[in-house]
Protein backbone atom coordinates (compact mmCIF):
# COMPACT_ATOMS: atom_id res chain seq x y z
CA UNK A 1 0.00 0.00 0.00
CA UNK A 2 1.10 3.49 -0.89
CA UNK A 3 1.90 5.65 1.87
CA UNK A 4 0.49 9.03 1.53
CA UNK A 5 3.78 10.20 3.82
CA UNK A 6 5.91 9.75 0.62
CA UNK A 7 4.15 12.45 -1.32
CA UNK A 8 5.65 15.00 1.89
CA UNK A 9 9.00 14.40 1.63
CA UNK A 10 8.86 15.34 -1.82
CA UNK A 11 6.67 18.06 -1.85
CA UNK A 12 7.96 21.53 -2.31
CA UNK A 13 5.44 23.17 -0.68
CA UNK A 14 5.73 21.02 2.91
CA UNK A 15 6.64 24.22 4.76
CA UNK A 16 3.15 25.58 4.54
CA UNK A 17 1.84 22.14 5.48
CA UNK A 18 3.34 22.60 8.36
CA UNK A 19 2.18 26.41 8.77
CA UNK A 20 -1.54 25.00 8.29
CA UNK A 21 -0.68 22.55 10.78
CA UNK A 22 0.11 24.81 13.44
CA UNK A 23 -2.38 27.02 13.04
CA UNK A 24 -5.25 25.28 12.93
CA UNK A 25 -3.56 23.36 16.26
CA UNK A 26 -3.49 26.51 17.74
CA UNK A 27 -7.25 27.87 17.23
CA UNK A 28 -8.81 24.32 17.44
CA UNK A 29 -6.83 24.44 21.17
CA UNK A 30 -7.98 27.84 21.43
CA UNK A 31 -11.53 27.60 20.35
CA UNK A 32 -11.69 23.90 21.01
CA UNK A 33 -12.31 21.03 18.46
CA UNK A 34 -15.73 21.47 18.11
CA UNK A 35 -15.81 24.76 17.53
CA UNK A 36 -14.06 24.40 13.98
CA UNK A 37 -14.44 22.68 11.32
CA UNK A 38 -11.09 21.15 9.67
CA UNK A 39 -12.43 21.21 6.00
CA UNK A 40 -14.08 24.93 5.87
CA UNK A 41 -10.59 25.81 7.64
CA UNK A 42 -8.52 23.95 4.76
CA UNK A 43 -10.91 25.55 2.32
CA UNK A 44 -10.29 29.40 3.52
CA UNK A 45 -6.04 28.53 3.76
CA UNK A 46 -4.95 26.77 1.23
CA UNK A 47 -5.95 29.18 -1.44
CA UNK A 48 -4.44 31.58 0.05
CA UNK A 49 -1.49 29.98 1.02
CA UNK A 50 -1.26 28.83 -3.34
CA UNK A 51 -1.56 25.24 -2.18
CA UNK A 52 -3.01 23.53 -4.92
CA UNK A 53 -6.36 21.81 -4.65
CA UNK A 54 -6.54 18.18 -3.34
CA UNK A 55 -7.84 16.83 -7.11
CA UNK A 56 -4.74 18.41 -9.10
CA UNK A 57 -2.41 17.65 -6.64
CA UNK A 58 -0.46 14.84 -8.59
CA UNK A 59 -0.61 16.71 -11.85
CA UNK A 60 0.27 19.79 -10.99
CA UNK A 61 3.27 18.05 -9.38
CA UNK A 62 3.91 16.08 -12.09
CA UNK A 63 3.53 12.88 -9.79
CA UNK A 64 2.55 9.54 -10.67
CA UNK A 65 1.72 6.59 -8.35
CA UNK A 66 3.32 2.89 -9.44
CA UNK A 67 2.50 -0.72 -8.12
CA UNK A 68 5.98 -1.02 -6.62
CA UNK A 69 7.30 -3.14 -3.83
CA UNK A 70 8.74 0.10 -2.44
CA UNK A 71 7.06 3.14 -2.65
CA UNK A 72 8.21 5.56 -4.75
CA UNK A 73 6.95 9.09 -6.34
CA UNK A 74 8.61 9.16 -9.58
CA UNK A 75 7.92 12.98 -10.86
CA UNK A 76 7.37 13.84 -14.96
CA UNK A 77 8.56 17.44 -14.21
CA UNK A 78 10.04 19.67 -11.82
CA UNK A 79 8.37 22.56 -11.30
CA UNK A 80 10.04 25.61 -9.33
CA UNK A 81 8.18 27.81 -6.66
């Protein structure tokens, strides 16, 4: 099975992953859990963070996913940010 970790440790924009991350940690420990909603949150950030939407994420990347023992995310192109 294909580890969804693998597509982080190749993808450029990890850094505001992990500013998303920490944010919404803070207000949902601020506001508490139910008091926000983890997809509207996503919604209102990652647009204007230019993270790219969850449905173009591979091809945007230029990623493809292949049957392999070992996981692996072989990339058609580099893009630069």
């Amino acid at each position: 099975m294909f580890e969804q970790a693998t597509y982080l440790y190749a993808d450029p924009t990890k850094n505001k992953w992990a500013i998303i991350a920490k944010a919404y940690s803070e207000i949902r420990d601020s506001v508490g859990r139910v008091n926000i909603d983890l997809k509207e949150f996503l919604n209102i950030m990652c647009p204007d963070l230019g993270l790219v939407p969850a449905d173009a994420y591979l091809e945007v990347f230029g990623w493809v996913t292949q049957e392999n023992p070992i996981p692996t995310v072989p990339r058609r192109v580099i893009r630069t940010f």
